[in-house]
Protein backbone atom coordinates (compact mmCIF):
# COMPACT_ATOMS: atom_id res chain seq x y z
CA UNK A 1 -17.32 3.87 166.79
CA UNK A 2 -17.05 5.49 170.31
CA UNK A 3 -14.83 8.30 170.26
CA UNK A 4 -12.08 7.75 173.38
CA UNK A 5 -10.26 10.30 175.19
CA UNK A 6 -7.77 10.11 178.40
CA UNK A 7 -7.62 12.10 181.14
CA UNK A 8 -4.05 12.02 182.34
CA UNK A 9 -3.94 13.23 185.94
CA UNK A 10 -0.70 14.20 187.58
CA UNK A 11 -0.76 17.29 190.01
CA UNK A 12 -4.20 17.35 190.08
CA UNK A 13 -5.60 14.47 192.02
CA UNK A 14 -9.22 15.36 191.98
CA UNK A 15 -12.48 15.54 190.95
CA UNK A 16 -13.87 18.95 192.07
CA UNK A 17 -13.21 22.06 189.68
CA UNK A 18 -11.19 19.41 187.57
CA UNK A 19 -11.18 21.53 183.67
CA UNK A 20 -9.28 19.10 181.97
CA UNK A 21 -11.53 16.12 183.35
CA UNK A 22 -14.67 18.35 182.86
CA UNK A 23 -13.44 18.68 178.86
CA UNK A 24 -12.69 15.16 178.69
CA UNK A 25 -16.14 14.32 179.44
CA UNK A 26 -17.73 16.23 177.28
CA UNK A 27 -15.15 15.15 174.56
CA UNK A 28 -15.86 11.68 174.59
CA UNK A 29 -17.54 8.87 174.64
CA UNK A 30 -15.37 7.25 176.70
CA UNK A 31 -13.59 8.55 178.97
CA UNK A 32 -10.23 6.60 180.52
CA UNK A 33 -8.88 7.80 183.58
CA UNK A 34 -4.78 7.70 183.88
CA UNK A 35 -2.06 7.87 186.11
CA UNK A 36 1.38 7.41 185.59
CA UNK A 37 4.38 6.83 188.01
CA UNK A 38 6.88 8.75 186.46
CA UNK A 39 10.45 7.39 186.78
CA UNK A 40 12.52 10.52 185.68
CA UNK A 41 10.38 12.51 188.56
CA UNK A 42 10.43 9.40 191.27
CA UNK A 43 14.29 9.14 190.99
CA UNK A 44 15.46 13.03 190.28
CA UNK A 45 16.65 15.66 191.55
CA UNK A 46 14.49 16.29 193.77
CA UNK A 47 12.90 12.44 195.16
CA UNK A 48 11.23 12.40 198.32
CA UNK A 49 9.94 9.16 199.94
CA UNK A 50 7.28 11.29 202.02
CA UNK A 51 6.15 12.76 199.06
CA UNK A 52 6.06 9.87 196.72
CA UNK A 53 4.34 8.05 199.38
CA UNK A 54 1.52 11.10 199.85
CA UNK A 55 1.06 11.19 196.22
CA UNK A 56 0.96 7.30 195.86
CA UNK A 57 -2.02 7.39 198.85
CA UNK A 58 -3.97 9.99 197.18
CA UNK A 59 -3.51 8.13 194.01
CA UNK A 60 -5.61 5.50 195.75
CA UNK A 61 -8.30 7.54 197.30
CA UNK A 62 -8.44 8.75 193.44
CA UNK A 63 -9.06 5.68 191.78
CA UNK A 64 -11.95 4.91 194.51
CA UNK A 65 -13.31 8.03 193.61
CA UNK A 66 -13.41 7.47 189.60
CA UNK A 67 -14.25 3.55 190.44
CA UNK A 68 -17.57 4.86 192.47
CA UNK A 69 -18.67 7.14 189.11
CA UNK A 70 -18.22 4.38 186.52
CA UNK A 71 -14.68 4.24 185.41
CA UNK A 72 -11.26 2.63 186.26
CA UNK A 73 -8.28 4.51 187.47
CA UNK A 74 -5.77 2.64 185.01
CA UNK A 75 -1.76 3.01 186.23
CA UNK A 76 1.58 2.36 184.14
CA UNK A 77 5.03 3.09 185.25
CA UNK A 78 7.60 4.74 183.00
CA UNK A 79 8.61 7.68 181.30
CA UNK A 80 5.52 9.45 179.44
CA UNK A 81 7.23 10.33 176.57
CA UNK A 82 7.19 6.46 176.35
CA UNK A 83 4.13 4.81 178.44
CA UNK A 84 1.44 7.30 177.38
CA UNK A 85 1.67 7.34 173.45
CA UNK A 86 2.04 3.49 174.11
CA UNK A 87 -1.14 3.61 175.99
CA UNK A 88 -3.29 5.69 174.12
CA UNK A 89 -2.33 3.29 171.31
CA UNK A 90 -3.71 0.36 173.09
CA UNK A 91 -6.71 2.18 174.37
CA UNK A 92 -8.12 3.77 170.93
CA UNK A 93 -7.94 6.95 172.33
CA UNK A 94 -7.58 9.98 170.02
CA UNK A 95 -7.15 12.93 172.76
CA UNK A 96 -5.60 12.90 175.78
CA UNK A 97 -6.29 15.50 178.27
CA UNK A 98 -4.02 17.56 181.23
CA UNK A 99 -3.74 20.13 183.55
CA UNK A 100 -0.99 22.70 182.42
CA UNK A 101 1.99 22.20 183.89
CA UNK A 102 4.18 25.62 184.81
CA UNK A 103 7.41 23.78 185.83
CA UNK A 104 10.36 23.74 183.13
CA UNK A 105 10.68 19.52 183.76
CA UNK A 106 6.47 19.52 182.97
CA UNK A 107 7.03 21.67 180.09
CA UNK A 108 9.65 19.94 178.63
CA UNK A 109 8.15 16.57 179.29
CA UNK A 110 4.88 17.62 177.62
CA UNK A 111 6.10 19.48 174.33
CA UNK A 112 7.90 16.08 174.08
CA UNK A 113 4.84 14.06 174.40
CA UNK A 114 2.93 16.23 172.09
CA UNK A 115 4.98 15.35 169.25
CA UNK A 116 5.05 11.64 170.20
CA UNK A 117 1.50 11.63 170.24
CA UNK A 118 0.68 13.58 167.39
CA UNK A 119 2.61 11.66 165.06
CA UNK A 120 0.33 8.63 165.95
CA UNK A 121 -2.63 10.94 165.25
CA UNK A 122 -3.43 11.86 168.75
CA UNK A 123 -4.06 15.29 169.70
CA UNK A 124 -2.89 16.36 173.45
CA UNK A 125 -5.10 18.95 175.23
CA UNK A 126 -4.34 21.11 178.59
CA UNK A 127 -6.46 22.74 180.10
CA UNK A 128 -5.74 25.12 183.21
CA UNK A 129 -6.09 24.14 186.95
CA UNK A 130 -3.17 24.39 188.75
CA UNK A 131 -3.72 28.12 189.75
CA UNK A 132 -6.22 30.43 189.80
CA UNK A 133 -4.73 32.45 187.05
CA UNK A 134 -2.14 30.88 184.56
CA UNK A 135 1.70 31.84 184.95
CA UNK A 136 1.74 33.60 181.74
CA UNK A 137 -2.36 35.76 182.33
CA UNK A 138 -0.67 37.99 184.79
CA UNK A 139 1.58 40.24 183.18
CA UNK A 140 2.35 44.07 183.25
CA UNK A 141 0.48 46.74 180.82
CA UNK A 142 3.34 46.16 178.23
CA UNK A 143 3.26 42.44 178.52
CA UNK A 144 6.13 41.40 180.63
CA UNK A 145 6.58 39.61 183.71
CA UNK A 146 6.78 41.17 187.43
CA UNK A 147 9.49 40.08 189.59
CA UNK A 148 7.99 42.01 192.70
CA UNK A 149 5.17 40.63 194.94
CA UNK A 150 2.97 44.00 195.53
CA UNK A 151 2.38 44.38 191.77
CA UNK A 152 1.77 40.82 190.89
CA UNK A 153 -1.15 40.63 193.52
CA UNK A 154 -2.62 43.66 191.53
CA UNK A 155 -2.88 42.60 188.57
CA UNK A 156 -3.84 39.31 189.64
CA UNK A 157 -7.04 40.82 191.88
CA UNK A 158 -8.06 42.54 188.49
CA UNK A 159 -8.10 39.35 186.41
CA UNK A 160 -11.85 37.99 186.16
CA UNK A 161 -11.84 34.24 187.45
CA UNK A 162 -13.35 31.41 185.92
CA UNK A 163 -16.37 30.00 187.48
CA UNK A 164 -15.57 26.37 189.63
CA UNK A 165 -16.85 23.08 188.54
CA UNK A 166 -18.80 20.66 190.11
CA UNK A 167 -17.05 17.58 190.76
CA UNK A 168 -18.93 14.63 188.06
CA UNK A 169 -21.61 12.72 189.49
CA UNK A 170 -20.87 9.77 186.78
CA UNK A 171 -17.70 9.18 184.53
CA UNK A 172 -18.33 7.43 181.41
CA UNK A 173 -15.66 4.73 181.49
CA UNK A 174 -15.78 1.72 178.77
CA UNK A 175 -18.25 -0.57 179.09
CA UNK A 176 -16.34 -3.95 179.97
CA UNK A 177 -13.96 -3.41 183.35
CA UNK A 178 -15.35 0.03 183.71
CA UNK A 179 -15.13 -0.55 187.74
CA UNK A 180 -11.45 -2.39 187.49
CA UNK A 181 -8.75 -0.87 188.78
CA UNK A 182 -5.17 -1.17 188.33
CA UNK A 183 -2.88 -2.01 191.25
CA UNK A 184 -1.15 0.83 192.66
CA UNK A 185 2.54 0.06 192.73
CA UNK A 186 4.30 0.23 195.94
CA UNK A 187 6.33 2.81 197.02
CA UNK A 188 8.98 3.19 199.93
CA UNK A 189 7.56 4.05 203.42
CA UNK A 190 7.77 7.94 204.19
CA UNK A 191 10.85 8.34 206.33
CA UNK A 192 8.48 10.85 208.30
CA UNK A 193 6.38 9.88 210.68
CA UNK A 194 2.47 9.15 209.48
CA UNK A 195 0.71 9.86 212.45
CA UNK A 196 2.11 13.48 212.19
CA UNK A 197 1.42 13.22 207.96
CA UNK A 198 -2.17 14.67 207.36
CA UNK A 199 -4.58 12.06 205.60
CA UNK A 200 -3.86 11.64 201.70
CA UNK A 201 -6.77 11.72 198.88
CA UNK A 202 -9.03 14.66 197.91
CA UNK A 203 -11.94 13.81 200.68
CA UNK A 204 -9.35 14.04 203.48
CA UNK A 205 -7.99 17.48 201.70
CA UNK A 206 -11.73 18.63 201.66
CA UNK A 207 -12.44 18.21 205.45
CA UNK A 208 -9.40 20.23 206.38
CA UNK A 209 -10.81 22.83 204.08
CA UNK A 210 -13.87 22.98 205.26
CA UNK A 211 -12.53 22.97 209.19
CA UNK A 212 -10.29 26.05 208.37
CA UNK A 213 -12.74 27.88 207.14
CA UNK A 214 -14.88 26.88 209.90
CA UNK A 215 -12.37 27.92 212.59
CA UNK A 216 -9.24 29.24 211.87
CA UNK A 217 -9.18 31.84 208.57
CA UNK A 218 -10.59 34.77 210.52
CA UNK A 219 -7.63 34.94 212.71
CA UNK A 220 -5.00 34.06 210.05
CA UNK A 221 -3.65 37.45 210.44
CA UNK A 222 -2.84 36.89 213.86
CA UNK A 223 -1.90 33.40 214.04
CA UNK A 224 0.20 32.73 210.97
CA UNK A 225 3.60 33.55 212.57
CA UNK A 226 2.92 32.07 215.80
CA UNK A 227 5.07 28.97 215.72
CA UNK A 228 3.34 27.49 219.43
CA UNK A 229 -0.38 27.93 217.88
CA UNK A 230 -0.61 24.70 215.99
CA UNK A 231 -3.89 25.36 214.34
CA UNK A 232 -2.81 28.97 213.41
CA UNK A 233 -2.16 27.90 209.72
CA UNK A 234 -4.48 26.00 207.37
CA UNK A 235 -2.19 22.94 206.69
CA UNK A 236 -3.43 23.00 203.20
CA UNK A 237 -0.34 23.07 201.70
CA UNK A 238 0.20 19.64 200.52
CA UNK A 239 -2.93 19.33 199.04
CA UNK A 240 -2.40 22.62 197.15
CA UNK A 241 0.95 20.70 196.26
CA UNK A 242 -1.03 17.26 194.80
CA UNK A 243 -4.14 19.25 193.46
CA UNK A 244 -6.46 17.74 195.80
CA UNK A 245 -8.31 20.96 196.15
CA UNK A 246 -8.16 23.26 193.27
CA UNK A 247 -6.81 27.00 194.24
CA UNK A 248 -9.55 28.73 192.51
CA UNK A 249 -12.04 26.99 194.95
CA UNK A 250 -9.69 27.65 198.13
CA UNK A 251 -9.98 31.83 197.23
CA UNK A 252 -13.74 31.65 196.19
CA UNK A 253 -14.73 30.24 199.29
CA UNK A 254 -12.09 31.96 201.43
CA UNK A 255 -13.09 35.52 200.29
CA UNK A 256 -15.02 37.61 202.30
CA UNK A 257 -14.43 40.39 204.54
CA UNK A 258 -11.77 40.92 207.51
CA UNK A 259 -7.79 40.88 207.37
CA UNK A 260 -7.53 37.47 208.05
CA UNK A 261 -9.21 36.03 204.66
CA UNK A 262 -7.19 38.86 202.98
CA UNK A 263 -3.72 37.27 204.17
CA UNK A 264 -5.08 34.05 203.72
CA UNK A 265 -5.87 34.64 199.98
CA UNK A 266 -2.70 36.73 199.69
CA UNK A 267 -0.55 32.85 200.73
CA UNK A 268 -2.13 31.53 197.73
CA UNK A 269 -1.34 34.64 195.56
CA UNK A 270 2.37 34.10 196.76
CA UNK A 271 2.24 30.31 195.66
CA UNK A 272 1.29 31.78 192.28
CA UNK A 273 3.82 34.49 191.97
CA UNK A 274 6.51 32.11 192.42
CA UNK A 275 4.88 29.81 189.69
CA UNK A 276 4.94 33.11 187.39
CA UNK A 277 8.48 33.65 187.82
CA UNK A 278 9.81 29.81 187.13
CA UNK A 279 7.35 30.24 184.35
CA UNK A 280 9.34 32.91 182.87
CA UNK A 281 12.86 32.83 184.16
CA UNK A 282 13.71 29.03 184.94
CA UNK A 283 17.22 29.44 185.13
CA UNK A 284 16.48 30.13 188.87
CA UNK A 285 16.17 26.76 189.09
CA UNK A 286 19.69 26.95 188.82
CA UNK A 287 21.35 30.51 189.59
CA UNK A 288 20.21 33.04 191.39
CA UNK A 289 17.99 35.58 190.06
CA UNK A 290 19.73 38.64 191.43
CA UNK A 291 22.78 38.10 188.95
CA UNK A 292 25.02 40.32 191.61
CA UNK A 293 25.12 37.22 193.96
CA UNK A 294 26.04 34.91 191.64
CA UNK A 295 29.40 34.85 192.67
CA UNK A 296 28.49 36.01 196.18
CA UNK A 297 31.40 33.33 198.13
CA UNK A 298 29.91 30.58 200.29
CA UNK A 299 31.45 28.43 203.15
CA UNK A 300 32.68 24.70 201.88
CA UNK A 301 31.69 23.13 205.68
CA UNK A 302 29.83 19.66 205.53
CA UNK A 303 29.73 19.66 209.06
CA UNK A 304 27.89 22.52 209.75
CA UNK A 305 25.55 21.96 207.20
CA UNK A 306 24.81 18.47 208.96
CA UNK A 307 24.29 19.72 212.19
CA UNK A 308 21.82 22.20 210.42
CA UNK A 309 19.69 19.27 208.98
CA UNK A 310 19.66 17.06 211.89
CA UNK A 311 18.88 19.96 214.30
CA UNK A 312 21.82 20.27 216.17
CA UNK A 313 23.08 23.96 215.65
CA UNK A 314 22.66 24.75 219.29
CA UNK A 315 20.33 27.27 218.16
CA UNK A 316 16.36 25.95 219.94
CA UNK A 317 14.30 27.64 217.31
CA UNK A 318 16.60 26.54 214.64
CA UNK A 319 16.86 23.39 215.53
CA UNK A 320 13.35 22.50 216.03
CA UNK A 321 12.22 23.88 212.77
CA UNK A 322 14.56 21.35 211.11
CA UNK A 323 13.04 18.45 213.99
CA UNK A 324 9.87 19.15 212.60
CA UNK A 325 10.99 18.87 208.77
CA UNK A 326 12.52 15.13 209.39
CA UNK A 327 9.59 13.72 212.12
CA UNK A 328 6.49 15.61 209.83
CA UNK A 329 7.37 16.39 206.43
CA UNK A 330 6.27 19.54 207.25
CA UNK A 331 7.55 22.80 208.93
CA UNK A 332 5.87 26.14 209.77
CA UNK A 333 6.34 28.60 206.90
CA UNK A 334 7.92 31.41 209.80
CA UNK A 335 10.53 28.24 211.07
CA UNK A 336 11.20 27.79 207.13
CA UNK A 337 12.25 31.50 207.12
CA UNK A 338 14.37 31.02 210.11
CA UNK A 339 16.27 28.09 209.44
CA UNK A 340 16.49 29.19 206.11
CA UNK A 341 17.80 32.94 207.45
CA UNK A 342 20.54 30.70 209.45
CA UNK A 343 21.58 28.05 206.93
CA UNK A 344 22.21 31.11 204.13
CA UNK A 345 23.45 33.96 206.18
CA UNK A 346 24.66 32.66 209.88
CA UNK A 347 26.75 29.92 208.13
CA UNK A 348 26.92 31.47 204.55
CA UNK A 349 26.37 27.97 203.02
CA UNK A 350 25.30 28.12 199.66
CA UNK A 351 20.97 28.40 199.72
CA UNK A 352 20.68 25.55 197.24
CA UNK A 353 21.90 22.97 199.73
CA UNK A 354 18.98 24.19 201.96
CA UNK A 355 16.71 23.99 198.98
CA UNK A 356 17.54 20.60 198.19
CA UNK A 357 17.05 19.40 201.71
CA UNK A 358 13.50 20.44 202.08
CA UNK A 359 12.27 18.65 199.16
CA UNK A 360 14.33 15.63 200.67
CA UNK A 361 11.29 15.83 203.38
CA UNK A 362 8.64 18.35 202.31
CA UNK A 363 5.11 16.67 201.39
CA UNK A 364 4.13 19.65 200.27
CA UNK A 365 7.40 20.49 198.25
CA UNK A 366 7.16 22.66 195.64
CA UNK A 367 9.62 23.34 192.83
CA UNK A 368 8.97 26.80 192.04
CA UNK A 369 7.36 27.76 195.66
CA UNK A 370 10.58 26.25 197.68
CA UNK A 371 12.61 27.58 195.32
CA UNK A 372 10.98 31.35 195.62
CA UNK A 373 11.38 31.11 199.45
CA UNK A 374 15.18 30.08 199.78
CA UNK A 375 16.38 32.60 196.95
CA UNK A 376 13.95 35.44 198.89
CA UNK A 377 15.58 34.69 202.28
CA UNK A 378 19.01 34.13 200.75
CA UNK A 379 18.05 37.71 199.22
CA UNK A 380 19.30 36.19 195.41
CA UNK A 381 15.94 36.47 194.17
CA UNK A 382 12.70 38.49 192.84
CA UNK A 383 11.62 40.89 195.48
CA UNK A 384 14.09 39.33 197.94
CA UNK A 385 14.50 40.35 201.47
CA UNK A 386 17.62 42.84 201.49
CA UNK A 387 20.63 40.87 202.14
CA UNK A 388 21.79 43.09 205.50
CA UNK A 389 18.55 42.01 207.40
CA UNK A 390 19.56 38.58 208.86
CA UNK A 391 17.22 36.64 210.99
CA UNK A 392 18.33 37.14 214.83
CA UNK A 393 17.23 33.55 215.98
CA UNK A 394 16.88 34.40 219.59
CA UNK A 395 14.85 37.25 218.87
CA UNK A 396 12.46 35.53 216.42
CA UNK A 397 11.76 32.65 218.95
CA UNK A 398 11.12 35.18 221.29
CA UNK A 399 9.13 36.79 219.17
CA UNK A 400 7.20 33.87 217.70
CA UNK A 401 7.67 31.16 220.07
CA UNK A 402 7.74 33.35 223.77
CA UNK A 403 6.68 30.49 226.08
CA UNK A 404 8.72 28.40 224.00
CA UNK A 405 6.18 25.92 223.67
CA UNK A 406 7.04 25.10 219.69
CA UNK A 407 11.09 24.45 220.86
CA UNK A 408 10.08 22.05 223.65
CA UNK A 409 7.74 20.09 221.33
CA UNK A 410 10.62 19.34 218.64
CA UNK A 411 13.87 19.68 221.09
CA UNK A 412 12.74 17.44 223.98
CA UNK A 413 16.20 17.73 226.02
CA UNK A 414 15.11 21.38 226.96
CA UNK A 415 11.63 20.87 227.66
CA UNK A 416 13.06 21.75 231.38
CA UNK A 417 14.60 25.05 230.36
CA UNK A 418 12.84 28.01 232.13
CA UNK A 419 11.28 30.24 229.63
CA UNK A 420 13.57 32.98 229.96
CA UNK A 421 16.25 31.09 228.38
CA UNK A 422 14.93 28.66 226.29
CA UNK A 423 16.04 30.45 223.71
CA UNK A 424 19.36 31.25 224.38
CA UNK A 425 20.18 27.60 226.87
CA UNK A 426 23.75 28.62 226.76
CA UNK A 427 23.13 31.52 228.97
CA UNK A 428 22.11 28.91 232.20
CA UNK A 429 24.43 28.37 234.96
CA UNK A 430 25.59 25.29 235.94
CA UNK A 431 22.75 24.71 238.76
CA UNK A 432 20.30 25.93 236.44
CA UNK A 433 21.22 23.28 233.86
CA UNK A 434 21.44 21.15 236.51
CA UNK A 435 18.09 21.80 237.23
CA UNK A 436 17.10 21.69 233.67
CA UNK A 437 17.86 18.33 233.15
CA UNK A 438 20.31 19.37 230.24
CA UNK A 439 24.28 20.33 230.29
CA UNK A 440 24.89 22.31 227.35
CA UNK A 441 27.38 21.08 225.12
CA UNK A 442 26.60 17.26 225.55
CA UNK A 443 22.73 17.03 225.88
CA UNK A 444 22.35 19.81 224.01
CA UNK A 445 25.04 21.71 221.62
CA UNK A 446 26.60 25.01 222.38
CA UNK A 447 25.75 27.28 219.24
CA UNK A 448 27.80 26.19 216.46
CA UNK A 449 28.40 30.29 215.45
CA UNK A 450 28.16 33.18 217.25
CA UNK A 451 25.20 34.59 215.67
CA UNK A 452 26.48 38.40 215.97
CA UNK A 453 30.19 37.35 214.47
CA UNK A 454 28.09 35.39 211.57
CA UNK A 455 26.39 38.08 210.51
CA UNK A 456 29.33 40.60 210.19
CA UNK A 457 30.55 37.95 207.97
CA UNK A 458 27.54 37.74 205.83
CA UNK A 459 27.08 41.25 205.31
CA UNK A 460 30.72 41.70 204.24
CA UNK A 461 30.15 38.56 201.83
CA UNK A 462 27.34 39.72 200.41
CA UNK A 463 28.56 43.58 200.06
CA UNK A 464 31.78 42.46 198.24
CA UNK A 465 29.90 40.04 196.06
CA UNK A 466 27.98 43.12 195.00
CA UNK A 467 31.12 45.58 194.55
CA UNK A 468 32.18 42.26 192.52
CA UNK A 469 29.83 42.36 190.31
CA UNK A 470 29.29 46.22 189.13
């Protein structure tokens, strides 16, 4: 008899420098390809229609992609701990093969499906893939974990890599149906716009890859921050996110000499850093990880935490950071640190609320990355940013934005403003808001804090949360 095997794809949504699909071929015999539309993740915590709807797109490209090397993508919907033993039951398979999962919901969900699956005699592989280095490789020179950046980037430049597959040119799927596929279950529409969505599926991911290494990496160092350069970034990030380009191959063929490659590579490093500390500590899923601001005391206002999300805080950088988030599913990692900087210090609401309302949109959200980012600009986390340096939001559009050119895009109502004061709008007279097109406080709103006042109050919050907790 044929021996069977499935490869189980989740966050991984390739075929190029695939490990676990690599092993599963030579395995088997057979090899069935699997995807499964996981209800606990669809409907938790942390459900996003744009997301769902990216994955559920590059679920499709995915299944053309196996179809066109000889085997069917096959789909089921349901929890795994239920659907997959089920399925490898019905299939014959004795092995079914993943990518290692590094979040504590993947964990869990896989030590449970294990145990299912062993006691019906099948044996569960995982293979690495999701990083270039596994959470638990990079540790210090007495075995623990780092909880500061610098370090973590040293140790993980030291480790040797693993050489990057070749995508398969054939799959050997079972003989009868081999070029079937399931029908991929709908999904709700993305409440983003998809024009500004990049293309799902892995050959889409691939031609952004190769036009950013083409045109843009070079200059990373210079561009990254720049909010009004809208090819200063890679836009890679969702399909780091999905797995339709593996990590490993992003730094191999990103390395090379200059700063910009450096900082480039040094993004991804960051993406695994925060992986390495969920790994180990994922009770920051939950807490902060600087245990002094655990009982730092928050403000209980709904209604400035609405005008936050809907871009309304009368603050232009602000607020177009959060425009972007709702019409993209996407925002510029510097406008994440702003708004952030704003929602958790400017109107001391509690950083989780932010957290929760970026995966609402984010295509590319993250658990452990998103997670990493609010807690270091909320300074509650590993290697945070010290809690008495609060983003100045005038200053950083200045700064980032100075012809104001990223405001105007996302805040239409000031795309009049002179450039001397489209960041502070507030500041015009009445004839030159007349001018402008725009009366402050009905077109546009009057800042909801006064952004010196706000931070007095966050630095005595935060200093009497720490006296609090010594």
């Amino acid at each position: 008899m044929p021996s069977i095997a499935i490869a189980w794809f989740r966050r991984d949504l390739r075929l190029h420098d695939h490990p676990a699909l690599t092993a599963t071929i030579e395995a088997a015999d057979v090899v069935i390809p699997l995807f499964v539309f996981d209800e606990t993740l669809l409907g938790g915590r942390f459900a996003s229609a744009n997301r769902t709807w990216f994955m559920r797109e590059s679920v499709a490209g995915l299944s053309r992609a196996l179809a066109e090397r000889g085997a069917a993508l096959r789909l089921v919907v349901g929890r795994p701990a239920d659907v997959v033993p089920a399925f490898a039951c019905e299939t014959g398979a004795t092995q079914v093969f993943v990518t290692r999962d590094a979040a504590p919901y993947g964990r869990r969900r896989d030590r449970e499906l294990a145990h299912r699956l062993a006691a019906d005699g099948v044996t569960m592989r995982a293979r690495r893939g999701l990083y270039v280095h596994e959470p638990d490789e990079v540790l210090t020179r007495d075995g623990r974990p780092f909880t500061v950046y610098s370090p973590f980037r040293r140790a993980w430049e030291a480790l040797e890599r693993r050489p990057v597959l070749a995508a398969p040119d054939r799959i050997p799927g079972p003989a009868t149906g081999a070029r079937r596929r399931d029908p991929i279950p709908e999904v709700p529409p993305p409440t983003a716009d998809r024009a500004l969505i990049p293309v799902p599926g892995e050959a889409a991911a691939r031609d952004r890859l190769a036009a950013w290494l083409a045109r843009g990496v070079d200059g990373y160092a210079d561009t990254r921050n720049r909010l009004d350069d809208e090819d200063g970034t890679s836009r890679l990030s969702q399909d780091l996110r999905w797995g339709l380009l593996s990590p490993l191959e992003i730094v191999e063929r990103a390395d090379g000499a200059g700063e910009g490659r450096r900082v480039f590579t040094g993004e991804v490093v960051w993406r695994e850093f925060y992986a390495h500390v969920l790994w180990h500590y994922p009770r920051v899923l939950h807490e902060p990880f600087q245990e002094a601001f655990a009982g730092l005391r928050v403000a209980d206002d709904p209604a400035a935490l609405e005008a936050w999300a809907a871009g309304r805080t009368g603050y232009p950088i602000v607020d177009a950071a959060m425009r972007q988030l709702r019409a993209s599913g996407f925002v510029h990692n510097r406008a994440r640190m702003i708004a952030a900087s704003f929602l958790a210090k400017d109107l001391l609401l509690g950083y989780r609320l932010g957290e929760a309302e970026f995966m609402r949109h984010l295509t590319d959200g993250d658990v452990a990355s998103n997670n990493g980012g609010w807690q270091w600009t909320a300074s509650t986390g590993t290697d945070p940013q010290p809690y008495f340096r609060i983003f100045n939001p005038v200053l950083q559009g200045r700064r980032f934005d100075p012809d104001g050119a990223y405001v105007r895009r996302w805040v239409p109502e000031l795309a009049l403003v002179p450039g001397a004061r489209i960041h502070e709008p507030w500041t015009m007279t009445a004839d030159e808001q007349t001018a402008a097109r725009v009366r402050i406080g009905t077109d546009y709103p009057a800042p909801i804090v006064d952004h010196p006042s706000a931070r007095e109050r966050a630095l005595a919050a935060y200093a009497a949360a720490r006296v609090a907790a010594q």
